[in-house]
PDB file of N, CA and C in Angstrom:
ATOM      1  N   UNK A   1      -1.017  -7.262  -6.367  1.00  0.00           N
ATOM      2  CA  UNK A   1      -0.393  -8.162  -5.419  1.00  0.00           C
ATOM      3  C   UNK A   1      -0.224  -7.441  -4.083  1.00  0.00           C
ATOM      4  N   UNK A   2      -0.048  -7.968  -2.819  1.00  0.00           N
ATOM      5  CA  UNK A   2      -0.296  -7.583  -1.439  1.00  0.00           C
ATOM      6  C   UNK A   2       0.556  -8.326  -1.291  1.00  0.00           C
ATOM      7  N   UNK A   3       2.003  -7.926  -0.526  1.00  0.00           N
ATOM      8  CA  UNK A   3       2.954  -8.494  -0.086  1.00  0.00           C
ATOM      9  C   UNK A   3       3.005  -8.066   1.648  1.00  0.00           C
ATOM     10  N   UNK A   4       3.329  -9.030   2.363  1.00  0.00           N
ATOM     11  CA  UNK A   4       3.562  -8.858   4.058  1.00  0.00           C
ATOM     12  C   UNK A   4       4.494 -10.534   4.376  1.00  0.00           C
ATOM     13  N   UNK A   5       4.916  -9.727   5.351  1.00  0.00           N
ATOM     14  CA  UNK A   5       5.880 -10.589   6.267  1.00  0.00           C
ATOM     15  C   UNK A   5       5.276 -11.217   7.348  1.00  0.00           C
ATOM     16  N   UNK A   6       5.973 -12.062   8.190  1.00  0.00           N
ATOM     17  CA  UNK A   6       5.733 -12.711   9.810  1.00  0.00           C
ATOM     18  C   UNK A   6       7.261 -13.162  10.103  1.00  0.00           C
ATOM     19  N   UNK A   7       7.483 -11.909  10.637  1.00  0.00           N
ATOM     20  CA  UNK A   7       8.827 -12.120  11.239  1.00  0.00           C
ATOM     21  C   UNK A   7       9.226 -13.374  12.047  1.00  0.00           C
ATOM     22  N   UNK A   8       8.099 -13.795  12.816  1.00  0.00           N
ATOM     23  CA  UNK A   8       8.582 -14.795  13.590  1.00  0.00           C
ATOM     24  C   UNK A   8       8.602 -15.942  12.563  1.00  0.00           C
ATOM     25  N   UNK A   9       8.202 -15.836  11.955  1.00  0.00           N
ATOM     26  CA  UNK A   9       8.014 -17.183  10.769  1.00  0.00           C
ATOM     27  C   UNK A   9       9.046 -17.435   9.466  1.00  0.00           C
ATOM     28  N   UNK A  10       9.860 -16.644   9.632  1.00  0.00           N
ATOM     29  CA  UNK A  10      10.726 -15.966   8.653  1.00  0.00           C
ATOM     30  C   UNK A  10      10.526 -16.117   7.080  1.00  0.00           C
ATOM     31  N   UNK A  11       9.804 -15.640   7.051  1.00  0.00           N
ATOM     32  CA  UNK A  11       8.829 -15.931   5.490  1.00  0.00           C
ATOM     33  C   UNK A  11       7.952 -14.721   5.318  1.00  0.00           C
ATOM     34  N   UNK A  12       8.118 -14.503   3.691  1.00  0.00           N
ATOM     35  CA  UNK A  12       7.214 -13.427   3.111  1.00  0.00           C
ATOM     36  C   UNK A  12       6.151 -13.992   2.536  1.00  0.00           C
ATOM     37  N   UNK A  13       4.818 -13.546   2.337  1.00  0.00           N
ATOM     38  CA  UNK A  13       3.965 -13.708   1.451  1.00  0.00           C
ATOM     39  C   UNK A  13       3.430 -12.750   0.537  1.00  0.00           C
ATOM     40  N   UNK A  14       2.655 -13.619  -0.216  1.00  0.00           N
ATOM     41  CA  UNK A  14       2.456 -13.016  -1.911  1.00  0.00           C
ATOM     42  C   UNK A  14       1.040 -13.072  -2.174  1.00  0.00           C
ATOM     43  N   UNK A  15       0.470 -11.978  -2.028  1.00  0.00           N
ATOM     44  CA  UNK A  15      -1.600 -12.452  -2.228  1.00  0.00           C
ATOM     45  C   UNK A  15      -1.899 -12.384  -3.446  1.00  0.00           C
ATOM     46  N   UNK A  16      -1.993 -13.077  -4.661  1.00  0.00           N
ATOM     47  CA  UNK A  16      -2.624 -12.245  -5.622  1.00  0.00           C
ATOM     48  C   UNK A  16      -4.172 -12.328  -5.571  1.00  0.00           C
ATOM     49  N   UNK A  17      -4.524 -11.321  -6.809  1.00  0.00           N
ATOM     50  CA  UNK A  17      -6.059 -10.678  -7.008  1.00  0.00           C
ATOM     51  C   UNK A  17      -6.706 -12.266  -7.146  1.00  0.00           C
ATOM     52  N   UNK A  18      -6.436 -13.374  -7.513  1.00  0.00           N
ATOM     53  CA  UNK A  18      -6.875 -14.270  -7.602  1.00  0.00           C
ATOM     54  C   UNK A  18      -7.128 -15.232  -6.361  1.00  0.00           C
ATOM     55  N   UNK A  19      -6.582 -14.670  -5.130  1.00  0.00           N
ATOM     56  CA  UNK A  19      -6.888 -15.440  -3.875  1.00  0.00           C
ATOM     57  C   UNK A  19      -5.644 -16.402  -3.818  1.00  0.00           C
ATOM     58  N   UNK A  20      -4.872 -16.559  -4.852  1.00  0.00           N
ATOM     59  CA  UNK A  20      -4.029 -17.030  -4.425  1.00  0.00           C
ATOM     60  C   UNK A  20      -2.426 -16.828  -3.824  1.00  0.00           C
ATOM     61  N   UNK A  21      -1.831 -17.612  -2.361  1.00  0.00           N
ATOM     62  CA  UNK A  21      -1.609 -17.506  -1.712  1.00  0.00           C
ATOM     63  C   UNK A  21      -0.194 -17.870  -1.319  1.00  0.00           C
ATOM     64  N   UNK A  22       1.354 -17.573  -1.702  1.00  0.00           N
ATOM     65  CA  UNK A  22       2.709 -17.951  -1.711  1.00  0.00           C
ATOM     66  C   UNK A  22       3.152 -17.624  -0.686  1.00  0.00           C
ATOM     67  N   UNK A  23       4.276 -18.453  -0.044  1.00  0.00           N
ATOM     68  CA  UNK A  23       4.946 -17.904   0.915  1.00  0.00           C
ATOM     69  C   UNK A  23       6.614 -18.292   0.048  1.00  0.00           C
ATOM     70  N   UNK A  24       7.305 -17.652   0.656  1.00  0.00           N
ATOM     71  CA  UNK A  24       8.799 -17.625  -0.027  1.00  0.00           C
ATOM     72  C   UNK A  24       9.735 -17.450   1.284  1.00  0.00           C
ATOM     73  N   UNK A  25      10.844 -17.842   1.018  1.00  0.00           N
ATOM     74  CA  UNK A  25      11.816 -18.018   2.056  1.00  0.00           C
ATOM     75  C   UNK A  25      12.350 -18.589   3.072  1.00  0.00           C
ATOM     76  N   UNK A  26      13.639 -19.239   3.598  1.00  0.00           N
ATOM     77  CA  UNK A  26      13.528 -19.757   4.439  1.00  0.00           C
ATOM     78  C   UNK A  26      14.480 -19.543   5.287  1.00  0.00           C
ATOM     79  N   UNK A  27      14.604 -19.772   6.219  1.00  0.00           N
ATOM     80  CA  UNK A  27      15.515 -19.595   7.421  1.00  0.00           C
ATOM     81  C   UNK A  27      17.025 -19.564   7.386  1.00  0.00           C
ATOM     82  N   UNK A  28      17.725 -18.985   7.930  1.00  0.00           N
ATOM     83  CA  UNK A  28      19.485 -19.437   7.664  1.00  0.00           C
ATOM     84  C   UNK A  28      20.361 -18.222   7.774  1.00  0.00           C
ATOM     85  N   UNK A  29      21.202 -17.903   7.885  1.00  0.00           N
ATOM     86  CA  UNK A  29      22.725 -16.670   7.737  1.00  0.00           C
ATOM     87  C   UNK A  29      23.168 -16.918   6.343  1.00  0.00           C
ATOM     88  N   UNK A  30      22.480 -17.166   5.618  1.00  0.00           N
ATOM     89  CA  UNK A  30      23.540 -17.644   4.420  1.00  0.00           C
ATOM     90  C   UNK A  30      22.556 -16.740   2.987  1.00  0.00           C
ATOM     91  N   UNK A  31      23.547 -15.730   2.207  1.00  0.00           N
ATOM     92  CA  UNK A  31      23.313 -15.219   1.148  1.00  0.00           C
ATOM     93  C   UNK A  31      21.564 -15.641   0.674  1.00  0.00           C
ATOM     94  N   UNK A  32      20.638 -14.949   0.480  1.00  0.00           N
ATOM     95  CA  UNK A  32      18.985 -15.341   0.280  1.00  0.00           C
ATOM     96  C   UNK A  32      18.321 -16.177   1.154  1.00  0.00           C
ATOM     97  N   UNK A  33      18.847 -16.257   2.661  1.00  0.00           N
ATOM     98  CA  UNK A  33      17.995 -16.732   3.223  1.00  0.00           C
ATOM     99  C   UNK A  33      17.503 -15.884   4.731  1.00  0.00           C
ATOM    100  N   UNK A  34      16.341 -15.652   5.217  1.00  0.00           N
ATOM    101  CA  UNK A  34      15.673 -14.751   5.941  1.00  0.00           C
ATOM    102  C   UNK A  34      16.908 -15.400   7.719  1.00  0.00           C
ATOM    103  N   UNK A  35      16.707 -14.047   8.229  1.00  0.00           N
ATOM    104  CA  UNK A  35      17.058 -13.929   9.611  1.00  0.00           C
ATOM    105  C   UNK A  35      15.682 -13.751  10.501  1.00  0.00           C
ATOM    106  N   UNK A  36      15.310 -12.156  10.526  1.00  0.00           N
ATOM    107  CA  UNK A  36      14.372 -11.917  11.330  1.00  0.00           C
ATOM    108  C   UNK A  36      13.343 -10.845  10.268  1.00  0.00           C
ATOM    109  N   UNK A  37      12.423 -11.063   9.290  1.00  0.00           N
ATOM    110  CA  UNK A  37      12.206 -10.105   8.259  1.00  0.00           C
ATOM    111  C   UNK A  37      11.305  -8.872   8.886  1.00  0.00           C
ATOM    112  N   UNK A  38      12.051  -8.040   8.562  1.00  0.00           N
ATOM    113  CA  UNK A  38      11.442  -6.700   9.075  1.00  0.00           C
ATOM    114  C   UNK A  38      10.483  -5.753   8.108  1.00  0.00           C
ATOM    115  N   UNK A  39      10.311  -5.652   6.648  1.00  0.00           N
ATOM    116  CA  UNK A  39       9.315  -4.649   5.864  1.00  0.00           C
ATOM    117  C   UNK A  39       9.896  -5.631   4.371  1.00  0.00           C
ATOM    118  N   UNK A  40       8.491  -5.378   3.507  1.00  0.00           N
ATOM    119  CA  UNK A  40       8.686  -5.609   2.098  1.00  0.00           C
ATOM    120  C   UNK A  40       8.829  -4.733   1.057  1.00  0.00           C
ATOM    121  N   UNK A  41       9.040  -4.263   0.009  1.00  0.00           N
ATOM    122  CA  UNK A  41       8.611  -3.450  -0.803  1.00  0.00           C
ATOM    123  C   UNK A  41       8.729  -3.879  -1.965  1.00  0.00           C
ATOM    124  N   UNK A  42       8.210  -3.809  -2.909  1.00  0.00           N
ATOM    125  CA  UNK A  42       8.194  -3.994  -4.442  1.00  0.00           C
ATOM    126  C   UNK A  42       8.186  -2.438  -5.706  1.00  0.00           C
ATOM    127  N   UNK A  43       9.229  -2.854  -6.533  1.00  0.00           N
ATOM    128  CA  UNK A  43       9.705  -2.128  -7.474  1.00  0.00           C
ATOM    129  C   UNK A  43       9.031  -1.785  -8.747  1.00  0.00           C
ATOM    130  N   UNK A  44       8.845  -1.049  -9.580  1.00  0.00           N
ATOM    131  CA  UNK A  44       7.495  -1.093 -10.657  1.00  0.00           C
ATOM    132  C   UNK A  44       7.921  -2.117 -11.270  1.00  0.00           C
ATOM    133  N   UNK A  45       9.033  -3.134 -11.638  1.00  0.00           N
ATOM    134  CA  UNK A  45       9.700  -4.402 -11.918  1.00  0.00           C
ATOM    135  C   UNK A  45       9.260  -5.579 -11.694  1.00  0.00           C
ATOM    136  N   UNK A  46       8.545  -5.518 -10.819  1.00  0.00           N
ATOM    137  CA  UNK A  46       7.789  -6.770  -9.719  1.00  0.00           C
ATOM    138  C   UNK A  46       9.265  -7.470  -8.514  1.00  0.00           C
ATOM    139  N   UNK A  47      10.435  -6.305  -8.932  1.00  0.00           N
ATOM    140  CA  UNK A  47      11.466  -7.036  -7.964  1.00  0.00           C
ATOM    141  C   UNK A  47      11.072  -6.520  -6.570  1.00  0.00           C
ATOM    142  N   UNK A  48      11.178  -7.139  -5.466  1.00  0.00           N
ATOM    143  CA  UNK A  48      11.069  -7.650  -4.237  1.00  0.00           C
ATOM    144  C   UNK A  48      11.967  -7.363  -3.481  1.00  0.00           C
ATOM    145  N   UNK A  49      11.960  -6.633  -2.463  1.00  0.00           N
ATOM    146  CA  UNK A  49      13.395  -5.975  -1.598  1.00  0.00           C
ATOM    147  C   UNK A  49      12.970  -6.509  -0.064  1.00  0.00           C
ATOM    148  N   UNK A  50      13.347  -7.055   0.952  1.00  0.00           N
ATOM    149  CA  UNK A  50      13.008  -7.527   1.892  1.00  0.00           C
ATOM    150  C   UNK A  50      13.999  -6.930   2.550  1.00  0.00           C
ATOM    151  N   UNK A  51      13.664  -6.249   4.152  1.00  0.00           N
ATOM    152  CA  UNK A  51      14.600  -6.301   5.513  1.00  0.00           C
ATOM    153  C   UNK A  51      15.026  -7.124   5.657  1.00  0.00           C
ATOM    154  N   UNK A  52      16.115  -6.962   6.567  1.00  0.00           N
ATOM    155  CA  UNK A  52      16.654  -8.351   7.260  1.00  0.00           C
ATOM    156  C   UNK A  52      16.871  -7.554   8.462  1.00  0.00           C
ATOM    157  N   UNK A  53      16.410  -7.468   9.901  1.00  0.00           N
ATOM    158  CA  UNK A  53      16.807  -7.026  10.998  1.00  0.00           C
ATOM    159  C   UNK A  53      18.321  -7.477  11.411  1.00  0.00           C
ATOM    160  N   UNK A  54      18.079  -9.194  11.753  1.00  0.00           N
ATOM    161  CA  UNK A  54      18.681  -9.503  11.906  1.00  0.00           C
ATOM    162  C   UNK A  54      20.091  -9.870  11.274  1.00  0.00           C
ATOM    163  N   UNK A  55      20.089 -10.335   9.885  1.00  0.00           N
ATOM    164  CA  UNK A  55      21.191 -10.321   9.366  1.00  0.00           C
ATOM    165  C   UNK A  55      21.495  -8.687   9.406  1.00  0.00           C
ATOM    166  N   UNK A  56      21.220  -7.910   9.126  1.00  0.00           N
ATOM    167  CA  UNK A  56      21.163  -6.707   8.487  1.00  0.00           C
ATOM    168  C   UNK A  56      21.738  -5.865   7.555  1.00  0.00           C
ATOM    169  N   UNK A  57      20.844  -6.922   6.404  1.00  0.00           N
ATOM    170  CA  UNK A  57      21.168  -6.931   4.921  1.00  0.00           C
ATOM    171  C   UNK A  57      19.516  -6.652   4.639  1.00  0.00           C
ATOM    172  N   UNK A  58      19.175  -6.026   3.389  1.00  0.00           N
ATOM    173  CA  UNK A  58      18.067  -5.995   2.362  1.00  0.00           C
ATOM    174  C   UNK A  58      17.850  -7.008   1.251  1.00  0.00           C
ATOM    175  N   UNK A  59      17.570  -8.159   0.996  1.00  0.00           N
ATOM    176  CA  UNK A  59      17.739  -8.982  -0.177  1.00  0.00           C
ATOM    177  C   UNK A  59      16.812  -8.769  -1.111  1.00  0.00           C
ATOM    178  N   UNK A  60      16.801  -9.224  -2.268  1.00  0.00           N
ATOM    179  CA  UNK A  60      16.289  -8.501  -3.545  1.00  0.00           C
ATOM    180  C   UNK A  60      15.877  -9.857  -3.942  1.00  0.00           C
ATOM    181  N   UNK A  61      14.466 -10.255  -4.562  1.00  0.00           N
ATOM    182  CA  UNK A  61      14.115 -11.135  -5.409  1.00  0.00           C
ATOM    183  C   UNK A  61      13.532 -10.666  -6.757  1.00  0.00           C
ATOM    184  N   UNK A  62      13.621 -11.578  -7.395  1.00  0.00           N
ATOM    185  CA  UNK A  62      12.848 -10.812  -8.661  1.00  0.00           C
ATOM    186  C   UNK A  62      11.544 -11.498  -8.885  1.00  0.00           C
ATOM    187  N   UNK A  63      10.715 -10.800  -9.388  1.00  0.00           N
ATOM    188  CA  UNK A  63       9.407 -11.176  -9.820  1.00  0.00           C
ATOM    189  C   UNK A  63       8.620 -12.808  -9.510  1.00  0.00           C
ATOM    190  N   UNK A  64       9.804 -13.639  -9.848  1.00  0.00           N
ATOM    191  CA  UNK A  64       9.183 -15.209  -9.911  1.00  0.00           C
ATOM    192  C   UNK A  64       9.758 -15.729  -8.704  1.00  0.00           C
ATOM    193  N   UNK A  65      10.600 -14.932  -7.650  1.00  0.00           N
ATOM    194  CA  UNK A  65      10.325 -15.002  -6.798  1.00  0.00           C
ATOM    195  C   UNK A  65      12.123 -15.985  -6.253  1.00  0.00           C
ATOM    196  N   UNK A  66      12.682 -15.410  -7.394  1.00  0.00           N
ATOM    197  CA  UNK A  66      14.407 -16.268  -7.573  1.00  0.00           C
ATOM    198  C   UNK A  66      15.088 -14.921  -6.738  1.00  0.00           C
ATOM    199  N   UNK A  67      16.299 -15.285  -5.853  1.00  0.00           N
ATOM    200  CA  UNK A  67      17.068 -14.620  -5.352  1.00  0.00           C
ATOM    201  C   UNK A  67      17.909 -13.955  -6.306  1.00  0.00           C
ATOM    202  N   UNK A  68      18.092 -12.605  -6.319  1.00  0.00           N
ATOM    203  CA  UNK A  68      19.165 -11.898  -6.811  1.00  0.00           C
ATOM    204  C   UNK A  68      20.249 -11.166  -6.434  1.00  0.00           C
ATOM    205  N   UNK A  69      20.145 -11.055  -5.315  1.00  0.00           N
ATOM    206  CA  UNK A  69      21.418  -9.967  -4.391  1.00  0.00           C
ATOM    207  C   UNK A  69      20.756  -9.173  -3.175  1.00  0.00           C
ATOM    208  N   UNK A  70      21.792  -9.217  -2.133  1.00  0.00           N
ATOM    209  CA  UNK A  70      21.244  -8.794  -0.961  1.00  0.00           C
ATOM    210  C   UNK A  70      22.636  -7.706  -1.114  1.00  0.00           C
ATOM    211  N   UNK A  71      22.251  -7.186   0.120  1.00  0.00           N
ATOM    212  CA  UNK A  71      23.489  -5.668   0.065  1.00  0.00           C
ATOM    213  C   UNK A  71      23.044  -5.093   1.581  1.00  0.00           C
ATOM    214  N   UNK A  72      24.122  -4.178   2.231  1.00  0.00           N
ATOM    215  CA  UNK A  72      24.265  -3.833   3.262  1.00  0.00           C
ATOM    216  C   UNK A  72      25.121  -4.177   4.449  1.00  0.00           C
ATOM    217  N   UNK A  73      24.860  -5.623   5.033  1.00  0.00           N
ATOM    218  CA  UNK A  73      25.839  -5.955   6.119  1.00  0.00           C
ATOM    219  C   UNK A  73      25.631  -4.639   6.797  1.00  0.00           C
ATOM    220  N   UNK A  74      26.316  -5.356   8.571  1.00  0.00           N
ATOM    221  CA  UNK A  74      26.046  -4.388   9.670  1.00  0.00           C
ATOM    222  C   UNK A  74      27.507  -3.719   9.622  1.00  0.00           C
ATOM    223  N   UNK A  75      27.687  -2.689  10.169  1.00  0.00           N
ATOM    224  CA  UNK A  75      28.850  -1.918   9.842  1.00  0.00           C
ATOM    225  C   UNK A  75      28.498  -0.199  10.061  1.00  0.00           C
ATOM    226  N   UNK A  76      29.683   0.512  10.213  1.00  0.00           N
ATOM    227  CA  UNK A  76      29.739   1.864  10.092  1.00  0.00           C
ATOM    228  C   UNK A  76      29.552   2.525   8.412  1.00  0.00           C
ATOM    229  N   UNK A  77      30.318   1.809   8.002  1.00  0.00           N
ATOM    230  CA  UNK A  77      31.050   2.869   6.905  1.00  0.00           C
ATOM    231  C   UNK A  77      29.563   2.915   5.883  1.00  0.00           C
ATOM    232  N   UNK A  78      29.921   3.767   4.939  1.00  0.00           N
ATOM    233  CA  UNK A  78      28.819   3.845   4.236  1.00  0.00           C
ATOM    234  C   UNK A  78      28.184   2.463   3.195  1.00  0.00           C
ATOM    235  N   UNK A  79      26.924   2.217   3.429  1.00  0.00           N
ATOM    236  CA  UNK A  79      26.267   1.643   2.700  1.00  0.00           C
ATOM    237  C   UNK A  79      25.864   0.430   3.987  1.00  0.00           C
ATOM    238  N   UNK A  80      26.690   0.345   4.875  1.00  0.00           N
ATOM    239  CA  UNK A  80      26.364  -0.435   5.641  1.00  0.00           C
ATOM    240  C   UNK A  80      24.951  -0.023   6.560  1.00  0.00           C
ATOM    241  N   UNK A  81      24.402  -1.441   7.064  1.00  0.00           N
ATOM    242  CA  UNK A  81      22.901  -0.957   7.491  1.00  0.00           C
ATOM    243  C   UNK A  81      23.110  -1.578   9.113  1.00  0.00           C
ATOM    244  N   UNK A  82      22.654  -0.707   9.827  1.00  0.00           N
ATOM    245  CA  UNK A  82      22.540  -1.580  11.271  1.00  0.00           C
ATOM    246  C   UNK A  82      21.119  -1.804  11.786  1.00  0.00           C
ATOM    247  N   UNK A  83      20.452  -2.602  11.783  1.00  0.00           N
ATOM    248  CA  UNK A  83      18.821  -3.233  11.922  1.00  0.00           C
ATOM    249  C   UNK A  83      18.168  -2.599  11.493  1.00  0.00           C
ATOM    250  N   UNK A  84      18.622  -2.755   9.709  1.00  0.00           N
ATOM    251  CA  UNK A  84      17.253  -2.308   9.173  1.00  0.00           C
ATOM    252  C   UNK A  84      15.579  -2.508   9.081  1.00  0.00           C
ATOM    253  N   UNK A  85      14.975  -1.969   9.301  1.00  0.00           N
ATOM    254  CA  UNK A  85      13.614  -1.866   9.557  1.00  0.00           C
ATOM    255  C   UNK A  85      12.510  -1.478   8.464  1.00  0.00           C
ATOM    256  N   UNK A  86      12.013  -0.654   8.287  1.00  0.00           N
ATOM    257  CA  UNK A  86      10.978  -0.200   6.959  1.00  0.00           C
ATOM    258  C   UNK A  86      11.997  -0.124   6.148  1.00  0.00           C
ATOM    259  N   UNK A  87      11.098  -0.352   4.694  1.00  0.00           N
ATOM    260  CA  UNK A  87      11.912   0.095   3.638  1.00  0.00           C
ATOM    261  C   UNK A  87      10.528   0.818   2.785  1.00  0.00           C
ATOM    262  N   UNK A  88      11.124   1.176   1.891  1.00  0.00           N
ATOM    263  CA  UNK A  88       9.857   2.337   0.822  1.00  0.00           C
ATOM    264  C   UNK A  88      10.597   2.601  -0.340  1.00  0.00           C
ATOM    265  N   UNK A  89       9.837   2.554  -1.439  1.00  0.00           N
ATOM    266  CA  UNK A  89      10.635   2.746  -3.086  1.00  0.00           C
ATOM    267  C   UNK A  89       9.946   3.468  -3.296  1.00  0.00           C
ATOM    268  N   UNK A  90      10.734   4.741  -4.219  1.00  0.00           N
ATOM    269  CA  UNK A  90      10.249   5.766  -4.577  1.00  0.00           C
ATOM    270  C   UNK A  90      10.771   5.323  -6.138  1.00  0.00           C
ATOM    271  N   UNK A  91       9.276   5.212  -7.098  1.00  0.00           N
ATOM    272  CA  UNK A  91       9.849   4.195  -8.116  1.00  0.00           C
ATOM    273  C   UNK A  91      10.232   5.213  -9.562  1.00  0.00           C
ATOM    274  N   UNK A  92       9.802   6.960  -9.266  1.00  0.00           N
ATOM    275  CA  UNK A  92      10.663   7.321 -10.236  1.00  0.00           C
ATOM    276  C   UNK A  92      12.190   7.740  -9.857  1.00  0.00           C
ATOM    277  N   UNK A  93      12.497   7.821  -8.799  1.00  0.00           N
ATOM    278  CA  UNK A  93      13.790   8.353  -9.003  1.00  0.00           C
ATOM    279  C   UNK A  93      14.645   7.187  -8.712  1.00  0.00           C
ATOM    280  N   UNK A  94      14.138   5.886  -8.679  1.00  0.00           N
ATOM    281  CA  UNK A  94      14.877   4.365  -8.319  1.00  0.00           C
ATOM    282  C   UNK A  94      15.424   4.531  -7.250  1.00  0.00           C
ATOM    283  N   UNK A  95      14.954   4.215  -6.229  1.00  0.00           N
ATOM    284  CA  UNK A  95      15.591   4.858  -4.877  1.00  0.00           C
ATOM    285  C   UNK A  95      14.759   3.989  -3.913  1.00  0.00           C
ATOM    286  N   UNK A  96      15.657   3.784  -3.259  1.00  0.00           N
ATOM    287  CA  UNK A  96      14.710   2.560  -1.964  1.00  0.00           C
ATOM    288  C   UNK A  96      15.353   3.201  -0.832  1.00  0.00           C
ATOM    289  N   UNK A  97      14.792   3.136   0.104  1.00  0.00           N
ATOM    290  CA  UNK A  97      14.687   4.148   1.278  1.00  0.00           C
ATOM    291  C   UNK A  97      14.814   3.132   2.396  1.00  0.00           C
ATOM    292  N   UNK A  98      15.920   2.924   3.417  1.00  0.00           N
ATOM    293  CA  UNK A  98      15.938   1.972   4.435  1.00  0.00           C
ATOM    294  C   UNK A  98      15.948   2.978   5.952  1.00  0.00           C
ATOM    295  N   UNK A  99      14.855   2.486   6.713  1.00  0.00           N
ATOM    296  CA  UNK A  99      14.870   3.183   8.594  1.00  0.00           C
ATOM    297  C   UNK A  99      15.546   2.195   8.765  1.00  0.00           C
ATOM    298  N   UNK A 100      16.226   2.615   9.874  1.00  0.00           N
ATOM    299  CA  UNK A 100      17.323   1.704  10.603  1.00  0.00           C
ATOM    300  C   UNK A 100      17.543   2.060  12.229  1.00  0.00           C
ATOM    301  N   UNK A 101      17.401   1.327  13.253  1.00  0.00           N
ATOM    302  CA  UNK A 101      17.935   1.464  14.244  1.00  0.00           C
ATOM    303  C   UNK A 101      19.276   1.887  14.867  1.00  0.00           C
ATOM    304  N   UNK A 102      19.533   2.044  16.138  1.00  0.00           N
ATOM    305  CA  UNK A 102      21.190   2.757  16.743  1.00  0.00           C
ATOM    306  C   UNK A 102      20.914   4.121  16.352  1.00  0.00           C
ATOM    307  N   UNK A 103      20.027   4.997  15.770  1.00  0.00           N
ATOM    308  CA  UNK A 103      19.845   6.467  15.729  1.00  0.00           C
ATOM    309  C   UNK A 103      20.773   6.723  14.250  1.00  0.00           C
ATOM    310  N   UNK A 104      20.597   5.519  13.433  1.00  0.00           N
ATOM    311  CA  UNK A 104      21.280   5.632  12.263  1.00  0.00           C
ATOM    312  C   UNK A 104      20.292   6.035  11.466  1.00  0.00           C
ATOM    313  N   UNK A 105      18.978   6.736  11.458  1.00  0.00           N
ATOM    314  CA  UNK A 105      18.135   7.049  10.608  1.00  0.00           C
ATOM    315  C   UNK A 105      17.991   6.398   9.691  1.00  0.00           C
ATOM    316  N   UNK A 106      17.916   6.879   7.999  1.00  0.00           N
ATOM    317  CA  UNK A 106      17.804   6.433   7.210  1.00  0.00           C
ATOM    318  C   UNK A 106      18.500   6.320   5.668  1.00  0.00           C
ATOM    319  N   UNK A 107      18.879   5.025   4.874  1.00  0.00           N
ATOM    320  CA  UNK A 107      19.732   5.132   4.438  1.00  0.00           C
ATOM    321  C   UNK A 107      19.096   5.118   3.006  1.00  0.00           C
ATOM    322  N   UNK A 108      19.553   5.994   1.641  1.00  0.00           N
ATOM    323  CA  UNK A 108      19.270   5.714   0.692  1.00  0.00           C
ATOM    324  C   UNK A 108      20.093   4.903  -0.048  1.00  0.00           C
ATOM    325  N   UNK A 109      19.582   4.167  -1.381  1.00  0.00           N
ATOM    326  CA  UNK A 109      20.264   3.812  -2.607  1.00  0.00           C
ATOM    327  C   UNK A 109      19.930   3.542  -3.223  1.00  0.00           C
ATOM    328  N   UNK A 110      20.276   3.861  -4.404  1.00  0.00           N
ATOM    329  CA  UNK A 110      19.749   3.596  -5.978  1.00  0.00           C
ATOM    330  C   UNK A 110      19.304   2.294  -6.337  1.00  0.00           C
ATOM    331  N   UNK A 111      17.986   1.707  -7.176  1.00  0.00           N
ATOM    332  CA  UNK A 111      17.970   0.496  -7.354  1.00  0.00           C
ATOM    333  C   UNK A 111      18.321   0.799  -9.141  1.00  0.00           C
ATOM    334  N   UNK A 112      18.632  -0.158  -9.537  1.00  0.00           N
ATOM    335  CA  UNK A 112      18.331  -0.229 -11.225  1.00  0.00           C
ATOM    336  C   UNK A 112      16.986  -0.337 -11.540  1.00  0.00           C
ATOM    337  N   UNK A 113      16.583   0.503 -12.879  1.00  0.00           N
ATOM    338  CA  UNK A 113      15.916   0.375 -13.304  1.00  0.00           C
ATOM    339  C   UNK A 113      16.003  -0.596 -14.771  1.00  0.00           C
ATOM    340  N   UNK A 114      14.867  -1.411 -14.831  1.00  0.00           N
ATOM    341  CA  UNK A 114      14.874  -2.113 -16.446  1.00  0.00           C
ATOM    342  C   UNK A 114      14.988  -1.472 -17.765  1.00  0.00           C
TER     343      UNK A 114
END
């Protein structure tokens, strides 16, 4: 599977080996729905971690493509993300890796593993 975004479109897509062609998500401030999507990544799980610049939250889908939890919010304190940007899973040590703007580098955290 080949996953990419269009930020301006606020929607992810889903290529599979079969040519066929999903888009997921839709617009809104509200818990699983896209702001401004900034990077995708996928988990050896088939779960789905999406930026959110704009909200600046990470939301999590799972495999079939159902919302499961977003996390971050903009903020100082720890765990909080301020315009997050790339993300990257490092899928043995369960660890998803967020760049972030304001010179806040980059933030780790644990994902679950199955």
């Amino acid at each position: 599977m080949i996953y990419f975004s269009l930020s301006t479109m606020f929607v992810v897509y889903r290529y599979a080996p079969d040519g066929k062609l999903e888009a997921f998500g839709v617009p809104g401030s509200a818990p699983g729905k896209f702001g401004v999507v900034a990077s995708v990544a996928v988990d050896g799980d088939g779960n789905i971690f999406v930026s959110d610049r704009l909200r600046n939250v990470v939301l999590m889908f799972d495999r079939d493509l159902n919302f499961i939890d977003e996390f971050g919010y903009r903020g100082d304190s720890k765990g909080n993300l301020v315009i997050p940007d790339d993300i990257a899973i490092d899928p043995h040590q369960h660890r998803l890796y967020v760049a972030q703007a304001a010179k806040r580098g980059v933030s780790v955290f644990t994902i679950k593993a199955n």
